[in-house]
Protein backbone atom coordinates (compact mmCIF):
# COMPACT_ATOMS: atom_id res chain seq x y z
CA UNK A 1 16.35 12.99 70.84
CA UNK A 2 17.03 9.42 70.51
CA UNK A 3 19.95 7.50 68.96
CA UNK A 4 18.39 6.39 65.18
CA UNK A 5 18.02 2.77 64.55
CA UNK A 6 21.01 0.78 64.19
CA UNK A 7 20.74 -1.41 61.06
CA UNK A 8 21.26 -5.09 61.50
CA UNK A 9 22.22 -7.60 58.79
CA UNK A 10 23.53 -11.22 58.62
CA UNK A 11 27.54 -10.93 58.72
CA UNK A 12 27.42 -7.52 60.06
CA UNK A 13 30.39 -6.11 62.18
CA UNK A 14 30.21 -3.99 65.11
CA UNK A 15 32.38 -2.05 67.39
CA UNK A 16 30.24 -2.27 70.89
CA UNK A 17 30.82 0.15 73.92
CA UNK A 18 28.98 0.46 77.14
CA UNK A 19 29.99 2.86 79.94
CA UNK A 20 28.69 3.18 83.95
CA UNK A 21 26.39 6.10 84.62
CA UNK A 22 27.90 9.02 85.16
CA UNK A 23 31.75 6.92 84.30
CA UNK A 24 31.45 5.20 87.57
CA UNK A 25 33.18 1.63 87.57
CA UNK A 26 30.81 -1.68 86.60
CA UNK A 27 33.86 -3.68 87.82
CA UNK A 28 34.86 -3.57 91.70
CA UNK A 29 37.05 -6.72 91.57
CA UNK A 30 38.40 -9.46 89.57
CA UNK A 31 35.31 -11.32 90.08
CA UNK A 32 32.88 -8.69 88.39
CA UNK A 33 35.36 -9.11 85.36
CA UNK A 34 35.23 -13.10 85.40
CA UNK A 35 31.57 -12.77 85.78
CA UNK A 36 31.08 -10.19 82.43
CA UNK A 37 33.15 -12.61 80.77
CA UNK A 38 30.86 -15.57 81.60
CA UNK A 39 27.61 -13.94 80.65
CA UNK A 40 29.98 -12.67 77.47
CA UNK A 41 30.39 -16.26 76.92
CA UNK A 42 26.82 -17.27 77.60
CA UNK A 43 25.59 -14.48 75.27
CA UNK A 44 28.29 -15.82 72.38
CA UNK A 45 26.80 -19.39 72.72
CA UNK A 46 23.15 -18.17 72.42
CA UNK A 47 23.20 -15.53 70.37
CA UNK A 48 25.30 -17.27 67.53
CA UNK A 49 28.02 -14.54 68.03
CA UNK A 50 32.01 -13.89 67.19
CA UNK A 51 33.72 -11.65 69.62
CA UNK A 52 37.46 -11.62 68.24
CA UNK A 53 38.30 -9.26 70.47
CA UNK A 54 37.33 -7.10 74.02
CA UNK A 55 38.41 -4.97 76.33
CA UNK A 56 37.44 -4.55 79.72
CA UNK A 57 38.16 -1.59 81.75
CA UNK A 58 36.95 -0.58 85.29
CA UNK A 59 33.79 1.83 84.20
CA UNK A 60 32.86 0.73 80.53
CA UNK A 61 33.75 -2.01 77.59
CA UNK A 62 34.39 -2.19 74.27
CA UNK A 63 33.49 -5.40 71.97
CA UNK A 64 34.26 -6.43 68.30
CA UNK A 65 31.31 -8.14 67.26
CA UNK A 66 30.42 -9.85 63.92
CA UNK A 67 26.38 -11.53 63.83
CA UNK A 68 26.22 -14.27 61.37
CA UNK A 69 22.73 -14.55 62.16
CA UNK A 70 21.70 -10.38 62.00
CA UNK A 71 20.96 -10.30 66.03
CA UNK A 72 23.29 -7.97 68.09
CA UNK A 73 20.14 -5.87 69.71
CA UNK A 74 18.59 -9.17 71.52
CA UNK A 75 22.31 -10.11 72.42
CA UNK A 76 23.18 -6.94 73.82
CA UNK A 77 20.09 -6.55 75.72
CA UNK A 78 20.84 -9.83 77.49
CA UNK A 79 24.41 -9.08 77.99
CA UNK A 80 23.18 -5.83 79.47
CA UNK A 81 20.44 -7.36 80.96
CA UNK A 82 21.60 -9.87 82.75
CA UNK A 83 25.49 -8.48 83.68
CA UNK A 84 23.71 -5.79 86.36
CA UNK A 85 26.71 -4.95 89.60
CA UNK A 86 25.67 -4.29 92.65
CA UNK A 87 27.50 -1.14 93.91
């Protein structure tokens, strides 16, 4: 059974988590983190986002988002897209 349909809205906020398959790490070093953050960054500048706050931790994330713009699936399936570690 699939996850219903997240509604999306101009102004909206969001609390955004991913985790690694099976909790395995998406981070092996610094780098990895520098390199979410970038593509983070990227995604902010593109997408039209806010992202007052993040944390990062070894096998998953967690995001505050707000969308002025109503957008967060096509930003999060470029963050997710594009931020892909090899293991």
């Amino acid at each position: 059974m699939s996850r219903p349909l997240r509604i999306e809205f101009q102004g909206a906020w969001y609390h955004v988590m991913n985790r690694g398959r099976r909790r395995e790490d998406i981070y092996q070093d610094e780098e990895d983190f520098h390199l979410f953050l970038k593509i983070l960054q990227d995604a902010v500048t593109m997408w039209n986002l806010e992202v007052p706050a993040y944390c990062l931790m070894s096998n998953h994330y967690h995001l505050l988002v707000q969308t002025p713009d109503g957008n967060l699936s096509r930003c999060m399936r470029h963050l997710n897209g594009v931020y892909t570690p090899e293991l």
